[in-house]
C-alpha atoms as a PDB file:
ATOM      1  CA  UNK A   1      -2.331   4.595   8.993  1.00  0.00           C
ATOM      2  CA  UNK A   2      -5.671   6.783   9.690  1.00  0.00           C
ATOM      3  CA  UNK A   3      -6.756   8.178   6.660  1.00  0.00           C
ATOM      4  CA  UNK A   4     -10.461   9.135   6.148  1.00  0.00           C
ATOM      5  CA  UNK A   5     -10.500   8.136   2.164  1.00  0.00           C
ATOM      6  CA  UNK A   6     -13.311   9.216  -0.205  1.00  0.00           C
ATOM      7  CA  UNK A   7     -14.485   6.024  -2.636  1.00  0.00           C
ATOM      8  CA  UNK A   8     -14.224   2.415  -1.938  1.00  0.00           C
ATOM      9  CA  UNK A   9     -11.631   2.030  -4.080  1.00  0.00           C
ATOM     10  CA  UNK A  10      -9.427   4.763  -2.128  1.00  0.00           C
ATOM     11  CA  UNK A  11     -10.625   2.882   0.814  1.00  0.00           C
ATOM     12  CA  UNK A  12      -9.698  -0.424  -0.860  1.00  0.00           C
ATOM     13  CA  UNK A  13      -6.411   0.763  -1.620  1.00  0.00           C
ATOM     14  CA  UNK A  14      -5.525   1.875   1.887  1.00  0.00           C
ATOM     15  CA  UNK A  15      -6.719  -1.377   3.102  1.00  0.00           C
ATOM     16  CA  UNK A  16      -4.280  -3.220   1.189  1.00  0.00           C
ATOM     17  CA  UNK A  17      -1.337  -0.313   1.312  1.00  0.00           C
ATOM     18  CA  UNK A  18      -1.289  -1.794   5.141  1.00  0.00           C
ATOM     19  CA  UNK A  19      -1.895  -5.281   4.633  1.00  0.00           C
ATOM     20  CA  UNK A  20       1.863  -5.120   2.831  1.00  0.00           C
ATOM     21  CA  UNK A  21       3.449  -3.061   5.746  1.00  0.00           C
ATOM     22  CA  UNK A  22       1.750  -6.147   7.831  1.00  0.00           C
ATOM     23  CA  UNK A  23       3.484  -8.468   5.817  1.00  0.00           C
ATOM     24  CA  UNK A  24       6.933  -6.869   5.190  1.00  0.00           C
ATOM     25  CA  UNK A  25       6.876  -6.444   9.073  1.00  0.00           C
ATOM     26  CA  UNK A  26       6.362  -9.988   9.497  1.00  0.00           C
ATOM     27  CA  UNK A  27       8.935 -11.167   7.216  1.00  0.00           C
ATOM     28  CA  UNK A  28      11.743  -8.894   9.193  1.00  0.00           C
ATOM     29  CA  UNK A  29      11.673 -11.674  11.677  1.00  0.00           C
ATOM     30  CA  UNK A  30      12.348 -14.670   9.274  1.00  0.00           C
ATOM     31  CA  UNK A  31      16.140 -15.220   7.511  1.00  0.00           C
ATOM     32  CA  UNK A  32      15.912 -15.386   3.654  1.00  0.00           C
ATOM     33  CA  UNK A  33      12.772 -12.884   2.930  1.00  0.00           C
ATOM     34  CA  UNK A  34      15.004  -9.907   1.474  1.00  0.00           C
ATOM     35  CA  UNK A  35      14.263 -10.919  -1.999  1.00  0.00           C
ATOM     36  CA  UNK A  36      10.253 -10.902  -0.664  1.00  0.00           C
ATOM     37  CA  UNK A  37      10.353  -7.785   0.684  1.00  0.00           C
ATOM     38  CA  UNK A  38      12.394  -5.504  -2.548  1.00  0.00           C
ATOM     39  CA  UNK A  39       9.217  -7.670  -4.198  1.00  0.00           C
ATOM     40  CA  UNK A  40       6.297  -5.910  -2.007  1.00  0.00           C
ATOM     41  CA  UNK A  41       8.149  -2.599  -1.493  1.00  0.00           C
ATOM     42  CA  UNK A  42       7.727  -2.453  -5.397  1.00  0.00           C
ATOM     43  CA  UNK A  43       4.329  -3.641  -5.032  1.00  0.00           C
ATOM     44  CA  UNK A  44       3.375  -0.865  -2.452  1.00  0.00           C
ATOM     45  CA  UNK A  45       4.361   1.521  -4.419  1.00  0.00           C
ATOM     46  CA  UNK A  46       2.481   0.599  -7.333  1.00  0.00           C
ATOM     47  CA  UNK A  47      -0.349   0.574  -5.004  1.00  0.00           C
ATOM     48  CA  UNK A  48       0.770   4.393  -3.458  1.00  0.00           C
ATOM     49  CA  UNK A  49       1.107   5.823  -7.112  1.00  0.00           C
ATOM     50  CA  UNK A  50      -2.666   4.136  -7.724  1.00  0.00           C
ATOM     51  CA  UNK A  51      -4.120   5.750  -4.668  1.00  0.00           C
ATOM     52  CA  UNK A  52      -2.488   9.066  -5.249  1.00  0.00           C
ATOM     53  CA  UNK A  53      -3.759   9.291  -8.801  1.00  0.00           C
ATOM     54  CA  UNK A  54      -7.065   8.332  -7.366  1.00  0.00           C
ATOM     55  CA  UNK A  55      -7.191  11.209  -4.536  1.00  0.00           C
ATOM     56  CA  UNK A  56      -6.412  13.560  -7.386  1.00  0.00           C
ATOM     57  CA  UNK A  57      -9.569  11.979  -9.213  1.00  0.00           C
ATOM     58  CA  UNK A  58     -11.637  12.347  -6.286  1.00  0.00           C
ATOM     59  CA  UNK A  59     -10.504  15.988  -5.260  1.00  0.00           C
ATOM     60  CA  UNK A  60     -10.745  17.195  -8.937  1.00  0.00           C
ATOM     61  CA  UNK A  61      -7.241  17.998  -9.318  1.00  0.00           C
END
């Protein structure tokens, strides 16, 4: 994901928006991680709803 974000906490967020599509990728190749993965898909979208409030911040909107 290239995104050129605004704040370091946009930047922050992006960092770690990745870092879970790292992980849930990783976990497609291990048995028993379904329950992980519904866990961080909810997580990264906490973390999507954050950032998008935060552009919307940052662009005044």
């Amino acid at each position: 994901m290239s995104y050129e974000s605004g704040s370091l906490e946009c930047r922050k967020l992006v960092e770690a928006k990745e870092n879970l599509i790292k992980i849930m990728q990783s976990l497609e190749y291990l048995s028993n991680t379904e329950h992980i993965n519904i866990k961080l898909k909810e997580i990264y979208k906490e973390i999507e709803e954050m950032h998008e409030i935060r552009r919307k911040l940052e662009l005044g909107v």
